[in-house]
C-alpha atoms as a PDB file:
ATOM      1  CA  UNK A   1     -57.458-169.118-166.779  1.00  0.00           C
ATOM      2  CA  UNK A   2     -58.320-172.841-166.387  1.00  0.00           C
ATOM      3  CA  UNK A   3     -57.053-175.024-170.071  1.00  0.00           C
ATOM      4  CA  UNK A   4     -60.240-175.623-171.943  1.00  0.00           C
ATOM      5  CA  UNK A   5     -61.297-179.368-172.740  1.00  0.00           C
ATOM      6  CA  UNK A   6     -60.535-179.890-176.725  1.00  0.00           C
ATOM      7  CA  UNK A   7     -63.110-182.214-177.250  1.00  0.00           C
ATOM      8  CA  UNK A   8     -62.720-181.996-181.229  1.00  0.00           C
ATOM      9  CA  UNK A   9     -59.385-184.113-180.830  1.00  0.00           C
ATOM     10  CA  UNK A  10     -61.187-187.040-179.041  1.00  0.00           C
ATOM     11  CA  UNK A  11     -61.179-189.896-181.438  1.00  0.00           C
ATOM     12  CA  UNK A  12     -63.260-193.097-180.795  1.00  0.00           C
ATOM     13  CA  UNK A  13     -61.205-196.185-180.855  1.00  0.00           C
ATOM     14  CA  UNK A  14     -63.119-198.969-182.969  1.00  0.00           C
ATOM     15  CA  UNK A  15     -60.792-201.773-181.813  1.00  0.00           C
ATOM     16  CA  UNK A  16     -63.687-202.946-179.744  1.00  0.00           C
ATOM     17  CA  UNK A  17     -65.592-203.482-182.644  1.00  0.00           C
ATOM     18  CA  UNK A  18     -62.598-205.214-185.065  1.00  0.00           C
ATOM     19  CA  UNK A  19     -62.074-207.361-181.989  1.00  0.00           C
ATOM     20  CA  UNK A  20     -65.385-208.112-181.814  1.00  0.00           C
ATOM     21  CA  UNK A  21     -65.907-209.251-185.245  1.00  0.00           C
ATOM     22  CA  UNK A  22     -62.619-210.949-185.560  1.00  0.00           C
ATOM     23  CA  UNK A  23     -64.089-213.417-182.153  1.00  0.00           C
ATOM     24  CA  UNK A  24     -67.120-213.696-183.917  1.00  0.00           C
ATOM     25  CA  UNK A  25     -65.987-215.201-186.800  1.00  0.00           C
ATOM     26  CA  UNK A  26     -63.228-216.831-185.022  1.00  0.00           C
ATOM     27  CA  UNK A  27     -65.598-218.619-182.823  1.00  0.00           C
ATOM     28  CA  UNK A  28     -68.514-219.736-186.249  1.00  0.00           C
ATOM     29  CA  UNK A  29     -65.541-221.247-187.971  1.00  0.00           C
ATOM     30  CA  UNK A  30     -64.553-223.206-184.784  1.00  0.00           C
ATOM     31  CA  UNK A  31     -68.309-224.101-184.690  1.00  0.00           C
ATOM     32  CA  UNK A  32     -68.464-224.788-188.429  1.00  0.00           C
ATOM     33  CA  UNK A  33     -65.610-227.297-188.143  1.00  0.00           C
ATOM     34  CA  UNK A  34     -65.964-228.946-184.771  1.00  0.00           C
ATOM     35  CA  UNK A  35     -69.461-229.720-186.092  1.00  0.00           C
ATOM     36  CA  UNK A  36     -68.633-230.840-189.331  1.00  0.00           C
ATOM     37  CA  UNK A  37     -66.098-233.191-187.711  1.00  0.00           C
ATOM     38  CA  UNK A  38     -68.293-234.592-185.031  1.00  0.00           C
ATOM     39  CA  UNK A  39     -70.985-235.605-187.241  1.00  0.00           C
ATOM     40  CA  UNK A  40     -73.243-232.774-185.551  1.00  0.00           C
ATOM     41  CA  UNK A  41     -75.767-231.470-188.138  1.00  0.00           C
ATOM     42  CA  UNK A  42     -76.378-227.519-187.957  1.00  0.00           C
ATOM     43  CA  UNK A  43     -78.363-225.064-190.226  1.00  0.00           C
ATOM     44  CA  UNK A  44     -77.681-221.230-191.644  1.00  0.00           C
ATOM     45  CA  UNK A  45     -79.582-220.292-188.693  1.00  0.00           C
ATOM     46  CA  UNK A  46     -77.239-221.902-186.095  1.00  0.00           C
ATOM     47  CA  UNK A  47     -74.322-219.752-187.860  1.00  0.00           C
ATOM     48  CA  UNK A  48     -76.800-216.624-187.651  1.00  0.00           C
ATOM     49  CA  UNK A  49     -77.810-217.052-184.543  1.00  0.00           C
ATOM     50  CA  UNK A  50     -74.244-217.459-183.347  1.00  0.00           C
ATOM     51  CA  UNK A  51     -72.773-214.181-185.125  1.00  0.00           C
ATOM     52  CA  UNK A  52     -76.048-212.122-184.544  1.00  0.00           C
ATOM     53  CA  UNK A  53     -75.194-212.925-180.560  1.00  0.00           C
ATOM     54  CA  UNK A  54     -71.784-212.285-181.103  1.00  0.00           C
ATOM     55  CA  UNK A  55     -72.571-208.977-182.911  1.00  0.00           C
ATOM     56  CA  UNK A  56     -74.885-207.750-180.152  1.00  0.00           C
ATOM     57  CA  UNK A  57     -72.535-208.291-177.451  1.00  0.00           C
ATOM     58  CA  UNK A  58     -69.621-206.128-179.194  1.00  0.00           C
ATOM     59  CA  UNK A  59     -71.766-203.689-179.898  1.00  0.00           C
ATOM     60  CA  UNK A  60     -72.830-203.697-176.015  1.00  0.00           C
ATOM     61  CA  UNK A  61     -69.480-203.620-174.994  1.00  0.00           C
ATOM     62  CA  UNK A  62     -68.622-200.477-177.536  1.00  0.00           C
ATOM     63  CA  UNK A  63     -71.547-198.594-176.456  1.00  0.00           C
ATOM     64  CA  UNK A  64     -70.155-199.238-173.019  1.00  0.00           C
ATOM     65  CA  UNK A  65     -66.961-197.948-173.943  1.00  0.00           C
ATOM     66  CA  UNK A  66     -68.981-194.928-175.386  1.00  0.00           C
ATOM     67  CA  UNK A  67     -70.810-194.302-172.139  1.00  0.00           C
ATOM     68  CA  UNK A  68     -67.434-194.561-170.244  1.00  0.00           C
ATOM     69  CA  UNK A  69     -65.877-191.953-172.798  1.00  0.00           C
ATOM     70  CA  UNK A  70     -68.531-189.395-172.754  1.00  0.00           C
ATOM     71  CA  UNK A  71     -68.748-189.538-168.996  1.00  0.00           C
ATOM     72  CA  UNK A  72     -64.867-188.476-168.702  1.00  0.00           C
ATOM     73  CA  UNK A  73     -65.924-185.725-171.015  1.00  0.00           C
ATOM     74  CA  UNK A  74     -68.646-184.295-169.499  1.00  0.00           C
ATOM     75  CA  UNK A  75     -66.832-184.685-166.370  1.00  0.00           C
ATOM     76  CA  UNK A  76     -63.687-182.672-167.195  1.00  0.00           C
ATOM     77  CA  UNK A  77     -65.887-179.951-169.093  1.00  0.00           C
ATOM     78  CA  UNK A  78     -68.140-179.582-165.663  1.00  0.00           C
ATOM     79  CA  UNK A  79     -64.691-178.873-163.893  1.00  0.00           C
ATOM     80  CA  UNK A  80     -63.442-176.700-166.492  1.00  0.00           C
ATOM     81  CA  UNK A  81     -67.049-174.726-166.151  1.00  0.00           C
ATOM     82  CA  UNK A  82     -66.443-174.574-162.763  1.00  0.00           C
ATOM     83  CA  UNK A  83     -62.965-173.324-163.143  1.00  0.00           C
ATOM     84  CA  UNK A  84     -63.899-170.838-165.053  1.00  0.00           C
ATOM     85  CA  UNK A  85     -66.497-169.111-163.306  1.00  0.00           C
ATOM     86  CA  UNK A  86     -64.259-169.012-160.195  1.00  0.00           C
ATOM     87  CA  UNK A  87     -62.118-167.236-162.270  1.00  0.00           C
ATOM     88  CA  UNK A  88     -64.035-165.093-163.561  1.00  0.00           C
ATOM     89  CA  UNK A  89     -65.906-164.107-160.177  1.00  0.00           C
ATOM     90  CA  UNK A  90     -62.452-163.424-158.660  1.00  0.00           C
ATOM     91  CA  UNK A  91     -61.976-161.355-161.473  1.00  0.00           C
ATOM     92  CA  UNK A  92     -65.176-159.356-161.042  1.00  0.00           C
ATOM     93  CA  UNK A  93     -64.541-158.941-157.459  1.00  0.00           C
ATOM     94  CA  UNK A  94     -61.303-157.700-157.842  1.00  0.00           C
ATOM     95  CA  UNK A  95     -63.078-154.931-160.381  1.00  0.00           C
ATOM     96  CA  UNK A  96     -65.743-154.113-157.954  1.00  0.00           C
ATOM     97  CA  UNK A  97     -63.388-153.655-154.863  1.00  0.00           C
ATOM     98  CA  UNK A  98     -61.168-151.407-157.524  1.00  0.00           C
ATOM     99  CA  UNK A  99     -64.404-149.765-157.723  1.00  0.00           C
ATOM    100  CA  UNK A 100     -65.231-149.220-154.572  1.00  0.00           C
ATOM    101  CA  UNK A 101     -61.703-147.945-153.784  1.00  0.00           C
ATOM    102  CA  UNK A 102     -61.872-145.560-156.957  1.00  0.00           C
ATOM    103  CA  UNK A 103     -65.370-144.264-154.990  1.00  0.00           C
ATOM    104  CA  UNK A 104     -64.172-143.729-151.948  1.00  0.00           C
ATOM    105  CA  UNK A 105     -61.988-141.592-152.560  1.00  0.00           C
ATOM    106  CA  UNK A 106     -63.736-139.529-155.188  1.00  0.00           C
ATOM    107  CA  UNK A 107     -66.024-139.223-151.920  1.00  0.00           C
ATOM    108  CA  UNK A 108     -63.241-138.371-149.809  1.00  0.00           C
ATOM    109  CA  UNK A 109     -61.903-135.535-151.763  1.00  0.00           C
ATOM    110  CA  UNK A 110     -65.157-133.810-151.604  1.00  0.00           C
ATOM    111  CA  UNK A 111     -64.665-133.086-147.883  1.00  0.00           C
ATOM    112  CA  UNK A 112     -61.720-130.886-149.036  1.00  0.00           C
ATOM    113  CA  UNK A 113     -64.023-129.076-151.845  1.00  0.00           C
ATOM    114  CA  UNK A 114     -63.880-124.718-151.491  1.00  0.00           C
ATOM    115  CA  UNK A 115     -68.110-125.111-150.349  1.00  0.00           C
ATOM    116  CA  UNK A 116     -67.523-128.131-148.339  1.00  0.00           C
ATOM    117  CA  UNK A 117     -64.723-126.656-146.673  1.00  0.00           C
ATOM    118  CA  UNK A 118     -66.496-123.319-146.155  1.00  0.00           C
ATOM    119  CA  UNK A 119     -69.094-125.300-144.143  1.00  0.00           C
ATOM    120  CA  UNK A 120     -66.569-127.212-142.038  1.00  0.00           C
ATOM    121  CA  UNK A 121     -65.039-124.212-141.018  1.00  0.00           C
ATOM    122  CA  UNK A 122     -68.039-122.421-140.210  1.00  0.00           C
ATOM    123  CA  UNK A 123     -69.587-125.376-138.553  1.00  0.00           C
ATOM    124  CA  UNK A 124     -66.512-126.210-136.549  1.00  0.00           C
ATOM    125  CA  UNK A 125     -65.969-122.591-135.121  1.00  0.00           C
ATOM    126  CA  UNK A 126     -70.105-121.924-134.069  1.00  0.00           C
ATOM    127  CA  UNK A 127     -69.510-125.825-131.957  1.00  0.00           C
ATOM    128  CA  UNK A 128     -66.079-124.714-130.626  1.00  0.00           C
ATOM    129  CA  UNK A 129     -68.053-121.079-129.463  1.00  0.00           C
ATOM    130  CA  UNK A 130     -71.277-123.227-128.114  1.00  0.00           C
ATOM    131  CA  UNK A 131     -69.749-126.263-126.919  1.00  0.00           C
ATOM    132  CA  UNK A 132     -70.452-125.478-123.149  1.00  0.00           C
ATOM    133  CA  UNK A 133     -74.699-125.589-124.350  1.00  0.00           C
ATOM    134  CA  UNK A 134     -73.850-129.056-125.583  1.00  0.00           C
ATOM    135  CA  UNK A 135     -72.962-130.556-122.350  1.00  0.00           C
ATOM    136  CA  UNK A 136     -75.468-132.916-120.722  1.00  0.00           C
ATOM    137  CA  UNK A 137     -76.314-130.803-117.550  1.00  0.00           C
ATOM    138  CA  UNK A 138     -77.782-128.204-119.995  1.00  0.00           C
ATOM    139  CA  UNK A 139     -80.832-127.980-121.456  1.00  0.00           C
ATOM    140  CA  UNK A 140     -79.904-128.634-125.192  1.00  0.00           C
ATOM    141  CA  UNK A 141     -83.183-126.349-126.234  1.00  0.00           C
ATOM    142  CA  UNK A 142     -80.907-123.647-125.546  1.00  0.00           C
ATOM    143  CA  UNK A 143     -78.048-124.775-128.325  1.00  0.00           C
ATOM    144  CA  UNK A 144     -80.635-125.453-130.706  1.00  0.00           C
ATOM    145  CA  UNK A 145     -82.538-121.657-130.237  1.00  0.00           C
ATOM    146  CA  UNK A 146     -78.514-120.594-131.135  1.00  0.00           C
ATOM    147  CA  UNK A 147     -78.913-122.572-133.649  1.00  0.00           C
ATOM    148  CA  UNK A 148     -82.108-121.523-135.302  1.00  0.00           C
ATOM    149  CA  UNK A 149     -80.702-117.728-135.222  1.00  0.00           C
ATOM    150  CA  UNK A 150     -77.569-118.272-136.947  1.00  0.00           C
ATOM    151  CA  UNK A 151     -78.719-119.161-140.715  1.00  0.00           C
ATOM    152  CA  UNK A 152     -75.507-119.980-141.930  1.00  0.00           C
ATOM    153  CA  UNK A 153     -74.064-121.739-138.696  1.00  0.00           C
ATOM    154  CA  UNK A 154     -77.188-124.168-139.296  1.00  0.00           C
ATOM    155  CA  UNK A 155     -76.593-124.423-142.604  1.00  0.00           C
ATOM    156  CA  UNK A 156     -72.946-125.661-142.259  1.00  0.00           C
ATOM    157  CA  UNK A 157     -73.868-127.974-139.619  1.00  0.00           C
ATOM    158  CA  UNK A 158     -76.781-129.675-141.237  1.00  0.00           C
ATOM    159  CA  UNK A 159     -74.532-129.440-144.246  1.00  0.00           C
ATOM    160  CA  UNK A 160     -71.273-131.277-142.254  1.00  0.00           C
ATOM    161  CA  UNK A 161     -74.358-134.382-140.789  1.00  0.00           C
ATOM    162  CA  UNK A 162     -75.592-134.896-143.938  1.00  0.00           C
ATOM    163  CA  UNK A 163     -72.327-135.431-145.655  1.00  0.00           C
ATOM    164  CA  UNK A 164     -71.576-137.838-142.956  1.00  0.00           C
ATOM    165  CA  UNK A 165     -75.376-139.327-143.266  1.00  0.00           C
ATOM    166  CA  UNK A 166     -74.663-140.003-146.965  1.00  0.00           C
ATOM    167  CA  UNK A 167     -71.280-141.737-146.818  1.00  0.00           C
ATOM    168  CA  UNK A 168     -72.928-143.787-143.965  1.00  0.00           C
ATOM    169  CA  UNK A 169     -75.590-144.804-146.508  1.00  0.00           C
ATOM    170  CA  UNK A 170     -73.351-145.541-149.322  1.00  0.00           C
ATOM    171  CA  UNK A 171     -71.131-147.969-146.443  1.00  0.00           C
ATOM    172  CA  UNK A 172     -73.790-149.273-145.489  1.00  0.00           C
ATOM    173  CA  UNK A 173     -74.831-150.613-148.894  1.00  0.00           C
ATOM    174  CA  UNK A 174     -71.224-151.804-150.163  1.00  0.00           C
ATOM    175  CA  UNK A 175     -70.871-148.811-152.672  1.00  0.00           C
ATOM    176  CA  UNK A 176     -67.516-147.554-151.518  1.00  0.00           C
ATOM    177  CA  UNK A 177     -64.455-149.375-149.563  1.00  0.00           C
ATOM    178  CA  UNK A 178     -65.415-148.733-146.052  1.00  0.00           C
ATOM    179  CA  UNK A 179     -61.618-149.339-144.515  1.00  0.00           C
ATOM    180  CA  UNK A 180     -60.811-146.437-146.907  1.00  0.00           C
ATOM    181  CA  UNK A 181     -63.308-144.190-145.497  1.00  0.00           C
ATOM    182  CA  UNK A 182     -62.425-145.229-142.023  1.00  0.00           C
ATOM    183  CA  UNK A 183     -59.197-144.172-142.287  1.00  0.00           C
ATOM    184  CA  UNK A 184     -60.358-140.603-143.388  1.00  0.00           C
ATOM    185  CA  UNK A 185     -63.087-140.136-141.480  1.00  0.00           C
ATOM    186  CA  UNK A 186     -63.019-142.158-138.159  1.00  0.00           C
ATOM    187  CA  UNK A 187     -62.268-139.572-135.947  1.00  0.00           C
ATOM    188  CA  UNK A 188     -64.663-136.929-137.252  1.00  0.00           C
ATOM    189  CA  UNK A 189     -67.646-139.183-137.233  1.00  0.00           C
ATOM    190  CA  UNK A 190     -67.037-140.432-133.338  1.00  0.00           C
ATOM    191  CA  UNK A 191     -65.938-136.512-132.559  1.00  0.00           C
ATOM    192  CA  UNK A 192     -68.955-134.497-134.016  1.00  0.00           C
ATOM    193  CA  UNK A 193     -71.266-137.450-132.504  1.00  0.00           C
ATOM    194  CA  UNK A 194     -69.785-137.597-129.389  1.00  0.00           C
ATOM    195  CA  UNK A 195     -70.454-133.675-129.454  1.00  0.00           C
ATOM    196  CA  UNK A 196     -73.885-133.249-131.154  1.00  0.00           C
ATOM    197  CA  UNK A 197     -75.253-136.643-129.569  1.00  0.00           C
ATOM    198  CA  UNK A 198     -77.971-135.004-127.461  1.00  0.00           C
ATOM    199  CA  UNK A 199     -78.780-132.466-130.543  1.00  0.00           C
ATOM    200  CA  UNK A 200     -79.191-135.676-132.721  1.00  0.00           C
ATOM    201  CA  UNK A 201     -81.255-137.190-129.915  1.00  0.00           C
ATOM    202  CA  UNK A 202     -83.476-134.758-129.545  1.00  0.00           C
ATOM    203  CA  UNK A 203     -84.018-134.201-133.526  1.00  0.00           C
ATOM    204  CA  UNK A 204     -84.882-138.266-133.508  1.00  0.00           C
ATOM    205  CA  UNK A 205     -87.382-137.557-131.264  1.00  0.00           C
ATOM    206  CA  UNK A 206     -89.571-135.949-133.883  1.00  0.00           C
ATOM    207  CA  UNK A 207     -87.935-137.994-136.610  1.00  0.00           C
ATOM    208  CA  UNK A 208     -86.142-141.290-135.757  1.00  0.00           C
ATOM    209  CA  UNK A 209     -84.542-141.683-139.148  1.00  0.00           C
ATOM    210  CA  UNK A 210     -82.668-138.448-138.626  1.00  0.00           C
ATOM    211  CA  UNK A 211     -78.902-139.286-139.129  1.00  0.00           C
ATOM    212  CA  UNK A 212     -79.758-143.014-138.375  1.00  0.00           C
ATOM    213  CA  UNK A 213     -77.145-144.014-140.700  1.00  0.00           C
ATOM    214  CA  UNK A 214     -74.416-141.740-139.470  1.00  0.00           C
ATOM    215  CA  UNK A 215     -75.095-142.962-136.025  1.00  0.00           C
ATOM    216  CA  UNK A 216     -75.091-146.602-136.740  1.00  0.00           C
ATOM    217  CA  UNK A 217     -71.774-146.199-138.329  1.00  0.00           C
ATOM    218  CA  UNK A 218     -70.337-143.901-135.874  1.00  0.00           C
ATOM    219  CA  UNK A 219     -70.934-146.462-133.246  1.00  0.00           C
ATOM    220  CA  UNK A 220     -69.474-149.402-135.201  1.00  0.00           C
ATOM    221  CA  UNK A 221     -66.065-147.650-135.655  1.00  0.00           C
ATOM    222  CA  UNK A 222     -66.095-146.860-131.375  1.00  0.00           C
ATOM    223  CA  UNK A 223     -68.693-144.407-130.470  1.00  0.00           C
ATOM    224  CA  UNK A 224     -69.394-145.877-127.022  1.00  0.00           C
END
């Protein structure tokens, strides 16, 4: 954290002023006697005149001083305020990327949940049985009729995307540490799109926001 400016201990010199009056009436006296000597009549208002221009130019010069002074200050309390919010934002983005690590992972961990994991399995053994419906020479009407009759086949499926759509969604708006996710998830996003891509396709079709997330993300980490 940045030393904070003590203003409070700043003390105004006032030799500018003592200086100022001492010249002053350094330089009437002088006046005083040269005239006196020299025959050179004068009145009160000659002396007045003299110290009130004397006066007014110490007091210039102090106020200059002031300025000067108060300028520093301001000067090294902008820096300090400046110093301090760095800090502080380097601080709060060191909490939110804690945050976001803390997140991921509590997302993570529900991929290994008992109904999660139910779902995965189910999902992963009615692909492995139906893969050859999922290549591109076939028509992919007939995976999705296989689909339809198998309740909870679909259900794990839909169940696997949407986890996938979600985690996409929260990446895609800086709520969890993607790297983190990456490195749990890489290879199952580009493998179950790689596999399902003319399924997904032909779902868009009807809705184009259908796993639009999911894709976008898939593709980003090397789904060519």
């Amino acid at each position: 954290m940045p030393e904070q400016v003590d203003t409070t201990n700043i003390k105004f010199k006032y030799s500018t002023l003592y200086w100022g009056a001492g010249i002053t009436i350094i330089i009437t006296t002088i006046f005083i006697l040269v005239a006196n000597y020299s025959g050179i009549e004068f009145e009160i208002r000659d002396i007045v005149a003299i110290m009130t221009c004397g006066i007014v130019s110490t007091t210039l010069v102090y106020h200059a001083k002031n300025l000067r002074l108060n300028f520093e200050v301001n000067k090294e309390k902008i820096q300090f305020d400046i110093l301090k919010y760095e800090e502080e934002k380097k601080s709060k983005q060191s909490e939110k990327e804690k945050e976001k690590i803390a997140h991921a992972f509590h997302v993570s961990s529900l991929w290994f949940k008992p109904d999660m994991a139910n779902h995965v399995e189910l999902s992963r053994k009615f692909l492995r049985e139906h893969k050859d419906k999922l290549q591109n020479h076939k028509p992919i009407s007939e995976f999705i009729s296989e689909l339809e009759s198998n309740i909870e086949a679909r259900k794990a499926v839909i169940c696997v995307l949407n986890y996938f759509e979600n985690i996409s969604l929260l990446i895609k708006n800086d709520l969890v540490d993607e790297n983190c996710i990456k490195q749990c998830f890489k290879t199952l996003f580009i493998d179950y799109l790689k596999l399902l891509r003319n399924y997904i396709d032909e779902i868009q079709k009807e809705s184009d926001r259908f796993l639009m997330n999911y894709e976008e993300i898939a593709k980003k980490w090397g789904v060519s």
